[in-house]
N, C-alpha and C. Protein backbone atom coordinates (compact mmCIF):
# COMPACT_ATOMS: atom_id res chain seq x y z
N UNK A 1 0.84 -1.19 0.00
CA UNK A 1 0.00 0.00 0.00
C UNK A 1 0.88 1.25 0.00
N UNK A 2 0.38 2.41 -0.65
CA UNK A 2 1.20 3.82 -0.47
C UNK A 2 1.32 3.82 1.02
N UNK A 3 2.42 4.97 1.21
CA UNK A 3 2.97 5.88 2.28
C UNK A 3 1.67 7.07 2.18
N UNK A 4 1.36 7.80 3.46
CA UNK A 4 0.59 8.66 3.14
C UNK A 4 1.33 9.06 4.30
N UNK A 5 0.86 10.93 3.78
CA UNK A 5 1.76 11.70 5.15
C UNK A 5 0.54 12.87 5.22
N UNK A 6 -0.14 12.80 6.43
CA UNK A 6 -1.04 13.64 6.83
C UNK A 6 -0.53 14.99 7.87
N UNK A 7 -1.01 16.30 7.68
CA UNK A 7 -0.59 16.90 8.15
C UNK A 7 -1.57 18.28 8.10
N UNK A 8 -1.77 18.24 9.58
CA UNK A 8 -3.11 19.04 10.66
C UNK A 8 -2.36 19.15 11.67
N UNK A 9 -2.72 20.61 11.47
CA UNK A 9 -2.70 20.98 13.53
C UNK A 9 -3.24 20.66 14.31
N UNK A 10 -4.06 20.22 14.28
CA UNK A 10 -5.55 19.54 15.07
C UNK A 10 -4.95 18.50 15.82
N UNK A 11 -4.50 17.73 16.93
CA UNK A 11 -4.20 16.66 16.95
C UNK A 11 -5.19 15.62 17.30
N UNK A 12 -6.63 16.14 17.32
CA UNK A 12 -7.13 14.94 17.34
C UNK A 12 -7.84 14.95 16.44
N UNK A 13 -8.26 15.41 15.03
CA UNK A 13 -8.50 15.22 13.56
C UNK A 13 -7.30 14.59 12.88
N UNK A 14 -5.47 14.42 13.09
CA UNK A 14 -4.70 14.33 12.57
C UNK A 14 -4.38 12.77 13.35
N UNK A 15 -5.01 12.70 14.33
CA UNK A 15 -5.25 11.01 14.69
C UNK A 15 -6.03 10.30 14.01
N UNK A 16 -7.20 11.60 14.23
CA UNK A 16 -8.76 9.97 13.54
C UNK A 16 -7.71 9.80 12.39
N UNK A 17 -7.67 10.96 11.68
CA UNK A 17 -7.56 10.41 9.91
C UNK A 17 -6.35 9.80 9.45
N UNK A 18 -5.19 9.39 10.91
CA UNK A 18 -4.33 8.77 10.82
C UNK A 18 -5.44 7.27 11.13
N UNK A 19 -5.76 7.13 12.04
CA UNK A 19 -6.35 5.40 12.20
C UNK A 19 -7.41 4.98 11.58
N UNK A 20 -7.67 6.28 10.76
CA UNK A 20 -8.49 5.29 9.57
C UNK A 20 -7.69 5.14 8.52
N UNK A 21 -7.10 5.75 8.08
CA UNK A 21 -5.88 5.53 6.95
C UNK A 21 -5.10 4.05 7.71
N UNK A 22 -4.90 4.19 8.43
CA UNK A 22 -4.23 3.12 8.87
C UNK A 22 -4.92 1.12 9.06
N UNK A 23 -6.37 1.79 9.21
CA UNK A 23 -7.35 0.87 9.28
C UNK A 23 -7.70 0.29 7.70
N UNK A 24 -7.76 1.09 7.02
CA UNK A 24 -7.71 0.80 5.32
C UNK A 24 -6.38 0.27 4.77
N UNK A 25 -5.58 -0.09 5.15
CA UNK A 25 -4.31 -0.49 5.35
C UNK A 25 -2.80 0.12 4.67
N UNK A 26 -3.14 1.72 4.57
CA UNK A 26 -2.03 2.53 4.81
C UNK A 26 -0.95 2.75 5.47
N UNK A 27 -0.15 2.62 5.32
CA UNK A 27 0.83 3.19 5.94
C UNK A 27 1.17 4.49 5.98
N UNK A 28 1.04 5.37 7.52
CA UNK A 28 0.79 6.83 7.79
C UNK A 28 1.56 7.50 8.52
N UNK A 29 2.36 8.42 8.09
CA UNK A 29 3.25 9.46 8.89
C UNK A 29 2.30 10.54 9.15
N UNK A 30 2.97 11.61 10.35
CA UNK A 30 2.14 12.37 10.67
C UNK A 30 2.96 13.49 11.21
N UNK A 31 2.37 15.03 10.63
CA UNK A 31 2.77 15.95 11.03
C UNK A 31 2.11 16.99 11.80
N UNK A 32 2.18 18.28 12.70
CA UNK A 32 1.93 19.01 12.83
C UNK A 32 1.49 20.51 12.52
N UNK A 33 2.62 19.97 11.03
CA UNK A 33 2.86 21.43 10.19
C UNK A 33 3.65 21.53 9.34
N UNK A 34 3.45 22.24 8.86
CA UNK A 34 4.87 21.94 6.73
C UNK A 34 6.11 21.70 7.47
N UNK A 35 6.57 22.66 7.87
CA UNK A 35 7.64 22.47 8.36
C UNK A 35 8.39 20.93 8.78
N UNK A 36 7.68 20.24 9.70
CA UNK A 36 8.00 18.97 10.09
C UNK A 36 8.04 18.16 9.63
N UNK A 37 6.53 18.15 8.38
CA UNK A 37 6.18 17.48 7.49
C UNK A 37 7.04 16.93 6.34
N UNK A 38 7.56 18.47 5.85
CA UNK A 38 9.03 18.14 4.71
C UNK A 38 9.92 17.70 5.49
N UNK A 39 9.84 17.54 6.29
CA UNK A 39 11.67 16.60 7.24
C UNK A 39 11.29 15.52 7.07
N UNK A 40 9.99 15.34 7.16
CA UNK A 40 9.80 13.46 7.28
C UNK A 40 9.87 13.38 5.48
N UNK A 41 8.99 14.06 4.59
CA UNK A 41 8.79 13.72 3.49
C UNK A 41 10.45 13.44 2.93
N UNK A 42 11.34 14.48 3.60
CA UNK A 42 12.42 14.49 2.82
C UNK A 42 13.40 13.39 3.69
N UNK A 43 13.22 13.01 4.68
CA UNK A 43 13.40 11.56 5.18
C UNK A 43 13.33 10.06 4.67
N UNK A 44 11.96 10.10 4.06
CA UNK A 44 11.70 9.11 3.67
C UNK A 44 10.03 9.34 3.44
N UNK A 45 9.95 9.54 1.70
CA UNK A 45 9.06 10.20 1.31
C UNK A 45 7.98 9.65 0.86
N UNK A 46 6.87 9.90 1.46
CA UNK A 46 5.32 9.46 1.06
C UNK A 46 4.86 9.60 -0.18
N UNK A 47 3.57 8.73 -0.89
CA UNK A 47 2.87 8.50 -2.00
C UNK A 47 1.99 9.65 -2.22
N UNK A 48 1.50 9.86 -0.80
CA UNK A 48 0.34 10.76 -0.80
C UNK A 48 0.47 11.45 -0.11
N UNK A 49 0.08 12.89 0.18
CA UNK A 49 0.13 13.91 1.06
C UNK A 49 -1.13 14.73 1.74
N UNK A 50 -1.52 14.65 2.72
CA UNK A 50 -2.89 15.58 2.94
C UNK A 50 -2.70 16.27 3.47
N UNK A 51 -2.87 17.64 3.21
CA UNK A 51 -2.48 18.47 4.19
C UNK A 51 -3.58 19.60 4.69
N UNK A 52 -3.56 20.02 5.93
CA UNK A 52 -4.77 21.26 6.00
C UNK A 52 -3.80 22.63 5.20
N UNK A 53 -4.72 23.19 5.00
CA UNK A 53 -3.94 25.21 4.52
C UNK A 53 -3.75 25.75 5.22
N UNK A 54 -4.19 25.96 6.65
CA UNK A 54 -4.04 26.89 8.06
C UNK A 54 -3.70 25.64 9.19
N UNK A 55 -2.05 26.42 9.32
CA UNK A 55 -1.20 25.83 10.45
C UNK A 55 -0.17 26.80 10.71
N UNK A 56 0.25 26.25 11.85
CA UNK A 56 1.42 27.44 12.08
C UNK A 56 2.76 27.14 11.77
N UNK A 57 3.83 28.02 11.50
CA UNK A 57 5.12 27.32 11.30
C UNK A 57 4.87 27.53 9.76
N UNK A 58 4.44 26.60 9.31
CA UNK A 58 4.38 26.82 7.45
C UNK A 58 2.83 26.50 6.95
N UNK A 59 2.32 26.87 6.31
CA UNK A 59 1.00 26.67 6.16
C UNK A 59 0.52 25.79 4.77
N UNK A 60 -0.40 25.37 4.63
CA UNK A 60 -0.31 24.18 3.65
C UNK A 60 -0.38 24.80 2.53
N UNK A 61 -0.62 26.11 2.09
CA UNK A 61 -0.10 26.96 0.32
C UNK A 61 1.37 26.82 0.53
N UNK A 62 2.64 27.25 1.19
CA UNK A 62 3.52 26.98 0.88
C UNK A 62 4.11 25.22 0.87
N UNK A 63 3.59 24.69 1.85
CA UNK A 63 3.47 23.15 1.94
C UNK A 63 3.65 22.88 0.15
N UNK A 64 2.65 23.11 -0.15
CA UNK A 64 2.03 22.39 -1.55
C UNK A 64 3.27 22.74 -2.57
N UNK A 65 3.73 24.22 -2.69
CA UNK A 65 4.28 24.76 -3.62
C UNK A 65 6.15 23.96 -3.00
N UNK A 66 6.81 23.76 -2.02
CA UNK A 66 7.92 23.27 -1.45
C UNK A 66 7.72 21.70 -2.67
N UNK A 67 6.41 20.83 -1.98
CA UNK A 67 6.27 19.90 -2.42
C UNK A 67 5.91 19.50 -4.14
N UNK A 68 5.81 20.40 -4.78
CA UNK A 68 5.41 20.31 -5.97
C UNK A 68 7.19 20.12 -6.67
N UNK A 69 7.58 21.55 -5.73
CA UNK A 69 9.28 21.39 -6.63
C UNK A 69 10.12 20.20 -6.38
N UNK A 70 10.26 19.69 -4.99
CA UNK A 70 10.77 18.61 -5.03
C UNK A 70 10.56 17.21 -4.38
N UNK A 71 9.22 17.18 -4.96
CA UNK A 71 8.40 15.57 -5.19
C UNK A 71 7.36 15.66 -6.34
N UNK A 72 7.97 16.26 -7.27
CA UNK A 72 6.53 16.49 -8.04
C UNK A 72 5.84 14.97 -8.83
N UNK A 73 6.09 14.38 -8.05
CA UNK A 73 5.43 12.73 -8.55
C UNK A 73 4.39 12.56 -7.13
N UNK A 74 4.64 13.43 -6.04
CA UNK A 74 3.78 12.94 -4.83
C UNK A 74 2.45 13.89 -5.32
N UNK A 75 1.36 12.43 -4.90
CA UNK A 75 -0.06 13.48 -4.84
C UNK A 75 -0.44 14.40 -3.58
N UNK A 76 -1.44 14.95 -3.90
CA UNK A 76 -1.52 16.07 -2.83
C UNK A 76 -3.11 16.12 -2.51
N UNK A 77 -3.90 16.07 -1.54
CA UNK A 77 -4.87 16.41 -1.00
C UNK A 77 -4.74 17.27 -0.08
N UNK A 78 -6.03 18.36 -0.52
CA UNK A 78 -5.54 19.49 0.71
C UNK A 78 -6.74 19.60 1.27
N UNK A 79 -6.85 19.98 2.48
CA UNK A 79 -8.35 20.07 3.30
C UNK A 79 -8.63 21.36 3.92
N UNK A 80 -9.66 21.80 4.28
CA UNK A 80 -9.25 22.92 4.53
C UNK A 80 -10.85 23.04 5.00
N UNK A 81 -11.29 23.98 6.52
CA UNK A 81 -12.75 24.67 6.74
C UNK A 81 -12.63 25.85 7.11
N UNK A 82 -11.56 26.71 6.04
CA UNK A 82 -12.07 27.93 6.83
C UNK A 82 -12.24 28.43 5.06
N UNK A 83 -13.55 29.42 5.92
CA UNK A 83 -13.89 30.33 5.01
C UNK A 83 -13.37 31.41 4.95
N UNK A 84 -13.43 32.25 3.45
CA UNK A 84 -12.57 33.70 3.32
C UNK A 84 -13.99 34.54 3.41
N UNK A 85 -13.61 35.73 4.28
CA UNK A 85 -14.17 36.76 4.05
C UNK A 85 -14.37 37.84 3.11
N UNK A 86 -13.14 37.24 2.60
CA UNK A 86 -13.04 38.24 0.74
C UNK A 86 -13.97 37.41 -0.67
N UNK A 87 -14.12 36.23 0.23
CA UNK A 87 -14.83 35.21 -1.06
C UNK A 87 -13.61 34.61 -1.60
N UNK A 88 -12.45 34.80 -1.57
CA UNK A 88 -11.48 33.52 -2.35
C UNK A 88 -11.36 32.67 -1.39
N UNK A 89 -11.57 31.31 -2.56
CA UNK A 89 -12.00 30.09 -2.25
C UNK A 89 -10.28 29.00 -1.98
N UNK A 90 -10.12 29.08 -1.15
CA UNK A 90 -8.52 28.78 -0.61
C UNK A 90 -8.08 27.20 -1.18
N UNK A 91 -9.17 26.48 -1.09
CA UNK A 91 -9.10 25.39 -2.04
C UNK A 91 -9.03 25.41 -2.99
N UNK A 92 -9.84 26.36 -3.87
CA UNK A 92 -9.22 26.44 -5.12
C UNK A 92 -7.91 26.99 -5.35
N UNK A 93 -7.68 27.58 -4.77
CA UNK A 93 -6.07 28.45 -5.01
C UNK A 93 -5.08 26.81 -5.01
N UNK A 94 -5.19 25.93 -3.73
CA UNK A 94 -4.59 25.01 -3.48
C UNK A 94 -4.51 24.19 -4.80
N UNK A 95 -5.79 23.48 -5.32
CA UNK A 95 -5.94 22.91 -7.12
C UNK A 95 -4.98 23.35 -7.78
N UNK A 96 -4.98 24.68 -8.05
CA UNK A 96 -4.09 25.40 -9.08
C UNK A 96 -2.52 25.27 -8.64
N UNK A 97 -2.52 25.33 -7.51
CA UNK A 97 -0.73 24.85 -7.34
C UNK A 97 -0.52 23.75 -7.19
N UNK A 98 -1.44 22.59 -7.21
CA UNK A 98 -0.73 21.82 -7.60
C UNK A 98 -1.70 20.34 -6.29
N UNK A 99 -2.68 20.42 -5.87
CA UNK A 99 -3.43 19.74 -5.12
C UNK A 99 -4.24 18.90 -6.07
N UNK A 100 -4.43 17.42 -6.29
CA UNK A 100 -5.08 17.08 -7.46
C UNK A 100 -6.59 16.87 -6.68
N UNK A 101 -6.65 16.92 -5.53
CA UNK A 101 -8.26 16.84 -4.92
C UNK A 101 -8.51 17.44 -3.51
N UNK A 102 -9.31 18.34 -3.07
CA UNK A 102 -9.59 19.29 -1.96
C UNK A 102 -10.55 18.62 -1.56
N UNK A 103 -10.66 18.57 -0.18
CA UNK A 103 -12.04 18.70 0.50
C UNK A 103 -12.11 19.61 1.58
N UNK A 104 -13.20 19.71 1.55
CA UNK A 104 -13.87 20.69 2.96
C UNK A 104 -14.16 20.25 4.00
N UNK A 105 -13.59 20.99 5.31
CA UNK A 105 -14.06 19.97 6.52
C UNK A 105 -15.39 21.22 7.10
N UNK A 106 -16.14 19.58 7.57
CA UNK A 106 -16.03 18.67 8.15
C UNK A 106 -16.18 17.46 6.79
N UNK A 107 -14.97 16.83 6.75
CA UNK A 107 -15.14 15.59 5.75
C UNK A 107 -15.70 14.12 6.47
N UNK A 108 -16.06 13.44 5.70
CA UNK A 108 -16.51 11.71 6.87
C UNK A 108 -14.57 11.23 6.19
N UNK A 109 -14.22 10.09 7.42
CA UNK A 109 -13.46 9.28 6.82
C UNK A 109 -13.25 8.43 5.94
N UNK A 110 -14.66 7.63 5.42
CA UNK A 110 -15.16 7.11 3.87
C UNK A 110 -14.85 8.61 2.86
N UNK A 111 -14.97 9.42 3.61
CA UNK A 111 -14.88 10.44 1.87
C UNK A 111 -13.22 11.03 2.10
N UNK A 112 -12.24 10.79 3.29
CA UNK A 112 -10.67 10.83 3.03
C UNK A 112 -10.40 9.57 2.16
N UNK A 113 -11.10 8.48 2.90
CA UNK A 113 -10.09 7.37 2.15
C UNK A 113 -10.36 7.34 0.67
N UNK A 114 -11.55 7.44 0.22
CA UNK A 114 -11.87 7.70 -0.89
C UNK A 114 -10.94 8.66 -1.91
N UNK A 115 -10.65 9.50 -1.28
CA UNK A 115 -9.57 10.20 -1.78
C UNK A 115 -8.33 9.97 -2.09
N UNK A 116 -7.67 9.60 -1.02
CA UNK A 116 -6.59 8.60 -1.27
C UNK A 116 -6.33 7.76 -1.41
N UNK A 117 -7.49 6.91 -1.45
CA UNK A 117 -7.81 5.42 -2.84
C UNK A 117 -7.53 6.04 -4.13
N UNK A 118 -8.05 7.05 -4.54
CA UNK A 118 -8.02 7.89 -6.25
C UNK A 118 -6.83 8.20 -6.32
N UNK A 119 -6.18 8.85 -5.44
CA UNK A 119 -5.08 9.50 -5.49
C UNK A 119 -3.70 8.28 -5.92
N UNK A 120 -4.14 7.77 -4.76
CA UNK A 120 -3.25 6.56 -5.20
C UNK A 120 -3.26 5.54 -6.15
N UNK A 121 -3.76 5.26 -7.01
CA UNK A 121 -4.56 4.73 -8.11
C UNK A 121 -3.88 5.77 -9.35
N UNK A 122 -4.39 6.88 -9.10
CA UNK A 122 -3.97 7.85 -10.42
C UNK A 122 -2.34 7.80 -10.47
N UNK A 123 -1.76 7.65 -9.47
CA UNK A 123 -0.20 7.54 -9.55
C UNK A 123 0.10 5.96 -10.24
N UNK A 124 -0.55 5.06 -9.74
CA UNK A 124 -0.26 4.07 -10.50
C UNK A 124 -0.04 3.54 -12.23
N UNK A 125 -1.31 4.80 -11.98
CA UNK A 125 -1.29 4.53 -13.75
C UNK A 125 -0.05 5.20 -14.77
């Protein structure tokens, strides 16, 4: 099965969706924040990546853009529940640099793994 490397500030959203990834029979690293995240990725680097957009330390728009330049074979899911007050849609910004699927939280864990069932699948091909 892929490597997946999840990464939320949340630590108890960045558990569940570690032990269900893990329950679907993933294998799951786990971060706090870009920052940490690229040490492990650049450690020993994951298939898949999920990351939230708002964290501290590095936030998942630069996350994405670090990871695009040097893993650009890793997929990217980005998650994200906050809304803009200006109306830009932060997930979409994420797509365009380089996220091949967003969701909005509150997500169910059938609709993460789902994700990184596709995700991982589309790399295969």
């Amino acid at each position: 099965m892929p490597r997946v490397l999840v990464i939320d500030d949340s630590p108890g959203l960045r558990e569940l969706m570690c032990i269900g990834l893990r329950a679907s029979g993933y294998e799951v690293a786990a971060a706090g924040d870009g920052r940490r995240a690229l040490r492990l990725q650049r450690e020993k680097p994951c298939d898949v990546i999920v990351t939230d957009l708002f964290m501290p330390e590095m936030d998942g728009i630069e996350t994405i853009q670090t990871v695009r330049q040097e893993f650009p074979a890793t997929a990217i899911i980005a998650i994200s529940g906050v809304e803009s007050k200006t109306g830009a849609d932060f997930l979409e910004v994420a797509s365009k640099l380089g996220a091949q699927t967003v969701l909005r939280k509150p997500f169910t864990i059938p609709e993460l793994i789902a994700a990184v069932d596709a995700a991982s699948a589309s790399k295969k091909a």
